[in-house]
PDB file of N, CA and C in Angstrom:
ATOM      1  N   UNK A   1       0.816  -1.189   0.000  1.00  0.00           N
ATOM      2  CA  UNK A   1       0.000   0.000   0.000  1.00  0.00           C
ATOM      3  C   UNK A   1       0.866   1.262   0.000  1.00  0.00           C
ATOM      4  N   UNK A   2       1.939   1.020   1.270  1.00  0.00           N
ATOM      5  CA  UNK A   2       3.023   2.515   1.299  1.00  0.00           C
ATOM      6  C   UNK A   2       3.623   2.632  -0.178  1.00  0.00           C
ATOM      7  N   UNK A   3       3.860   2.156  -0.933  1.00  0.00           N
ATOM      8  CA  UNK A   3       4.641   1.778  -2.338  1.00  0.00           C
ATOM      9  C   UNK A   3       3.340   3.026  -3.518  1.00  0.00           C
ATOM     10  N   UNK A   4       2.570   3.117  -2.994  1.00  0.00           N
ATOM     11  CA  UNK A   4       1.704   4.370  -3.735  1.00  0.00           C
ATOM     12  C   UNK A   4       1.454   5.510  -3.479  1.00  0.00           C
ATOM     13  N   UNK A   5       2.672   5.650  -2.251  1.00  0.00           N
ATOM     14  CA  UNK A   5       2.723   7.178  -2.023  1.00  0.00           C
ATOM     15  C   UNK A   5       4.441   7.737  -1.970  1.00  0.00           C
ATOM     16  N   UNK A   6       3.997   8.802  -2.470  1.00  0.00           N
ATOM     17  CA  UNK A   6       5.938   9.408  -1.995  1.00  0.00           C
ATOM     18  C   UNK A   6       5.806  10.597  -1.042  1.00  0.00           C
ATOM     19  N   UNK A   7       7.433  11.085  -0.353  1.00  0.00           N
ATOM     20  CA  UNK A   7       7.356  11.575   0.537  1.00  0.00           C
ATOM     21  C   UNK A   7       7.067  13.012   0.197  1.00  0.00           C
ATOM     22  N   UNK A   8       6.967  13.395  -0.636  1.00  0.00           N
ATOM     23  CA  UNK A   8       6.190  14.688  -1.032  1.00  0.00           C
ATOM     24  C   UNK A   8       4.566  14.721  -1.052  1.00  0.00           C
ATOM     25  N   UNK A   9       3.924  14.066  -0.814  1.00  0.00           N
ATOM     26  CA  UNK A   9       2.833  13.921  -0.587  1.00  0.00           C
ATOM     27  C   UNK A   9       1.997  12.837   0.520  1.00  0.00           C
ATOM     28  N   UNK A  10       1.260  14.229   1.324  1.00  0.00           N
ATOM     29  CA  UNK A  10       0.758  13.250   2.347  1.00  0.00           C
ATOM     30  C   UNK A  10      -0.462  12.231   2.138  1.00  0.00           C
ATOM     31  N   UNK A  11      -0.389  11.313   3.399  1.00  0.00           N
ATOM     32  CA  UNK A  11      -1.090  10.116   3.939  1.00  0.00           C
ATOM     33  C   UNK A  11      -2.742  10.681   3.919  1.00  0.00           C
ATOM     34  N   UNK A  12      -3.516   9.812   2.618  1.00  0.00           N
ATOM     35  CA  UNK A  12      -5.014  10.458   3.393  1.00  0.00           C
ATOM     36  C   UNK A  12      -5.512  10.331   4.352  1.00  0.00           C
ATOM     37  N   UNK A  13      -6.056  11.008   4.689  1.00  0.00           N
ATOM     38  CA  UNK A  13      -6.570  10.852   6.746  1.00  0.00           C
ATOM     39  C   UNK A  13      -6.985   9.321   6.770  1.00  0.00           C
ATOM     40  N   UNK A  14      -7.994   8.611   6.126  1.00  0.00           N
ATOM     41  CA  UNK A  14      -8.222   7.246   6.297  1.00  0.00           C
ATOM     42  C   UNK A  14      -7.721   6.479   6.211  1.00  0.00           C
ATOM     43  N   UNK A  15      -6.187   6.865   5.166  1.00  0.00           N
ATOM     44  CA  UNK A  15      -5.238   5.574   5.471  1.00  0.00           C
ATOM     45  C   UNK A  15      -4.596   5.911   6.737  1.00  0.00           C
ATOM     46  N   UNK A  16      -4.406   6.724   7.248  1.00  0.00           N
ATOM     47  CA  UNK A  16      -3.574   7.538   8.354  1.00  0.00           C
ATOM     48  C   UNK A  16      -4.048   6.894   9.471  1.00  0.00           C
ATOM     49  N   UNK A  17      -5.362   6.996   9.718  1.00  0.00           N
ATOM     50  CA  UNK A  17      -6.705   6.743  10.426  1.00  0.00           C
ATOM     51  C   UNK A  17      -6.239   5.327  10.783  1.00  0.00           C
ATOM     52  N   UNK A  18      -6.317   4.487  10.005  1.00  0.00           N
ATOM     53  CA  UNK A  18      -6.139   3.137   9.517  1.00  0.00           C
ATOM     54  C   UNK A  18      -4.426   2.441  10.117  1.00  0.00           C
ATOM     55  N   UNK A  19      -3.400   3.369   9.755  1.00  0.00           N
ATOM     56  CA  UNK A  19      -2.662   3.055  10.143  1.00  0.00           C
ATOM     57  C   UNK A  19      -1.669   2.828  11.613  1.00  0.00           C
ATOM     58  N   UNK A  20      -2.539   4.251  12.325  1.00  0.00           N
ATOM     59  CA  UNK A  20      -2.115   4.893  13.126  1.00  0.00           C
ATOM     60  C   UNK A  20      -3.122   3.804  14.617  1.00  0.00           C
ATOM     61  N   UNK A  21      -4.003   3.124  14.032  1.00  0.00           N
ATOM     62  CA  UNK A  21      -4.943   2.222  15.114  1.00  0.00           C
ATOM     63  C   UNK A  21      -4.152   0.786  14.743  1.00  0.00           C
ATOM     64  N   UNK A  22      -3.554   0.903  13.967  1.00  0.00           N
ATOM     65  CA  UNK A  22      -2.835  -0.655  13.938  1.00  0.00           C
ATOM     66  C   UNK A  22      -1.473  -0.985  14.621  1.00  0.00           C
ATOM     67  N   UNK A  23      -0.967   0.724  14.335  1.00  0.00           N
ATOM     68  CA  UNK A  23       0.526   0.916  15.858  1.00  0.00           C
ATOM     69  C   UNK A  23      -0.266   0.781  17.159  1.00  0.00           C
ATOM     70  N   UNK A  24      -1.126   1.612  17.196  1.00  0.00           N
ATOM     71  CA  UNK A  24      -1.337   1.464  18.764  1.00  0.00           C
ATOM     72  C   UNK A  24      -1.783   0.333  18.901  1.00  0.00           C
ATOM     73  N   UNK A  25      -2.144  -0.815  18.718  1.00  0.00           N
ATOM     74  CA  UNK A  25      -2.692  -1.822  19.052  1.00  0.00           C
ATOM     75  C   UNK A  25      -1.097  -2.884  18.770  1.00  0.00           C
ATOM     76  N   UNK A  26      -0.293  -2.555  18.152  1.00  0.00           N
ATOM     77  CA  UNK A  26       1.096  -3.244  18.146  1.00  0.00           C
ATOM     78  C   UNK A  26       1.370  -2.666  19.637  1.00  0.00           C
ATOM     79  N   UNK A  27       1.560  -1.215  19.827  1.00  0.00           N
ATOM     80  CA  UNK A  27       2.143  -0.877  20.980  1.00  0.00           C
ATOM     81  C   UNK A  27       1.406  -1.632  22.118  1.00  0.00           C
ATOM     82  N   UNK A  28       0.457  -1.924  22.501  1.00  0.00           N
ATOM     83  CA  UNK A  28      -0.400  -2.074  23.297  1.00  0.00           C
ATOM     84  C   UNK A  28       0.519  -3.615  23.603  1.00  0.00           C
ATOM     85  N   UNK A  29      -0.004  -4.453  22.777  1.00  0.00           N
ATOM     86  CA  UNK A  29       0.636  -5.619  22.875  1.00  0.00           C
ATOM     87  C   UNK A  29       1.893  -5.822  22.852  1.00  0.00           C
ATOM     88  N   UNK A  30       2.630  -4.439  22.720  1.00  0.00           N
ATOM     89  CA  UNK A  30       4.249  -5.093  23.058  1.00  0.00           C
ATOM     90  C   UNK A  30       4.575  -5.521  21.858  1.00  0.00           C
ATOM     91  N   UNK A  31       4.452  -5.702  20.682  1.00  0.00           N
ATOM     92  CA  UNK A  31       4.381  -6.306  19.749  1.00  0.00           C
ATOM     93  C   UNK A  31       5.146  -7.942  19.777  1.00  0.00           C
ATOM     94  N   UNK A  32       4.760  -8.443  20.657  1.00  0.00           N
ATOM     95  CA  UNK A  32       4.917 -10.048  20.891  1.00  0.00           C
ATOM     96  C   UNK A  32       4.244 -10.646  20.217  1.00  0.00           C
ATOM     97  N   UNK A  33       5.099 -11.691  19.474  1.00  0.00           N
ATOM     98  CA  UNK A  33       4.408 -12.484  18.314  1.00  0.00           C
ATOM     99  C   UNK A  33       2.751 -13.406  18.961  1.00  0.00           C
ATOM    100  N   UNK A  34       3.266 -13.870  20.485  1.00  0.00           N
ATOM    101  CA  UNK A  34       1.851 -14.534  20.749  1.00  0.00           C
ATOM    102  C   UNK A  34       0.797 -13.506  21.473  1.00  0.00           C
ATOM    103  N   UNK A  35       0.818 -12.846  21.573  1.00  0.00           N
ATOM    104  CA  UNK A  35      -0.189 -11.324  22.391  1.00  0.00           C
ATOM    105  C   UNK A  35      -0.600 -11.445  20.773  1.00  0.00           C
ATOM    106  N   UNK A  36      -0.034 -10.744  19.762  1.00  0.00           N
ATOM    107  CA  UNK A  36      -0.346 -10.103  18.560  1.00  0.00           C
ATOM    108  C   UNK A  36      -1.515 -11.166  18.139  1.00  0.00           C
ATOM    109  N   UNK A  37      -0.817 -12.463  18.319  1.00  0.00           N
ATOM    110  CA  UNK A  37      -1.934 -13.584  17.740  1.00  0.00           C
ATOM    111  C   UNK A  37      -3.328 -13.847  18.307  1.00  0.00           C
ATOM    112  N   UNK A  38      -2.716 -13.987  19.544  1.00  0.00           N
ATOM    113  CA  UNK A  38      -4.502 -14.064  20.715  1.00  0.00           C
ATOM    114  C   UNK A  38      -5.376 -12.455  20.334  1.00  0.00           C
ATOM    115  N   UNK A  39      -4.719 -11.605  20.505  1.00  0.00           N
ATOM    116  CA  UNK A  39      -5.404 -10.426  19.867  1.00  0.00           C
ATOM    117  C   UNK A  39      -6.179 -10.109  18.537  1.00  0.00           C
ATOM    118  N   UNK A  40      -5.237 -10.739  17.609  1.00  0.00           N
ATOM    119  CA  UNK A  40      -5.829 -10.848  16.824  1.00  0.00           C
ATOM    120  C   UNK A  40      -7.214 -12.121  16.548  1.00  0.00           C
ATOM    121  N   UNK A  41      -6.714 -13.000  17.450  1.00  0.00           N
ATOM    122  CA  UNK A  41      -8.175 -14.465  16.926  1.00  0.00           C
ATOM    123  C   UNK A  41      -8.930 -14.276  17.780  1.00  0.00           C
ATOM    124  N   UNK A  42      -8.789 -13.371  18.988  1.00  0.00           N
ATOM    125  CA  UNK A  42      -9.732 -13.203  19.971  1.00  0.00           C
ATOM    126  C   UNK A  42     -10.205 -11.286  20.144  1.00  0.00           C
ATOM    127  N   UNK A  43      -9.862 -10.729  19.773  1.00  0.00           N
ATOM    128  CA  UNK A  43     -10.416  -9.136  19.394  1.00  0.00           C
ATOM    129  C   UNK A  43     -10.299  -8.682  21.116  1.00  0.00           C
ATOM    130  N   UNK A  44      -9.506  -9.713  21.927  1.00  0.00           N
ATOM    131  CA  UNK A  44      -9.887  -9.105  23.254  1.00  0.00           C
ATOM    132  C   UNK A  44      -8.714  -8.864  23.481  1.00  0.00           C
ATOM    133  N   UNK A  45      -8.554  -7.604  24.369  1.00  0.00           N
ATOM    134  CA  UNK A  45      -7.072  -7.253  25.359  1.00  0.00           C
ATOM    135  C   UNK A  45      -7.004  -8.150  26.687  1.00  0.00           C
ATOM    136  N   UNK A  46      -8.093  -8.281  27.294  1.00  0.00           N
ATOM    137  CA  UNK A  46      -8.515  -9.206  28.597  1.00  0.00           C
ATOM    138  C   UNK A  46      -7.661 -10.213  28.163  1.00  0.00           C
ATOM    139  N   UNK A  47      -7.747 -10.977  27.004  1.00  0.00           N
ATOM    140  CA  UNK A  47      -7.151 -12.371  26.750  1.00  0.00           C
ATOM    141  C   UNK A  47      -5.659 -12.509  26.181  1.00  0.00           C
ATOM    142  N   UNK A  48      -5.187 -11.210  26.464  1.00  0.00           N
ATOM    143  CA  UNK A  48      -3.445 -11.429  25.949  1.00  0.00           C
ATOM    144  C   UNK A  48      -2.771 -11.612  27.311  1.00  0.00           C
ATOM    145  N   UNK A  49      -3.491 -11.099  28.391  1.00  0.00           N
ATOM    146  CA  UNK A  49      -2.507 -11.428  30.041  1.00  0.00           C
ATOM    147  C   UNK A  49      -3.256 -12.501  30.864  1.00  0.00           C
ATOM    148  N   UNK A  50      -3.448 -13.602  29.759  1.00  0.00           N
ATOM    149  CA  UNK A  50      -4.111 -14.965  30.505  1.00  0.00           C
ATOM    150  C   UNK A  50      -2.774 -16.204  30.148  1.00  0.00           C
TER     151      UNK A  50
END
């Protein structure tokens, strides 16, 4: 997707939008390969510190 933009021109807000909720949810989890996974197959934060 980044491969269709250059640095002279900015990020549209919805990819921005889009991108910027997928760091914080890396940050959140630490970006640990098994947090990232339970997070992801289970949509819950409750279930990454079980």
């Amino acid at each position: 997707m980044m491969h269709r933009f250059s640095e002279d021109k900015d990020i549209p807000v919805s990819i921005h939008k889009k991108l910027k909720k997928r760091q914080l949810e890396y940050f959140f989890t630490g970006g640990m390969p098994e947090a990232v996974l339970v997070y992801k197959e289970t949509g819950s934060d409750r279930k990454i510190s079980e």
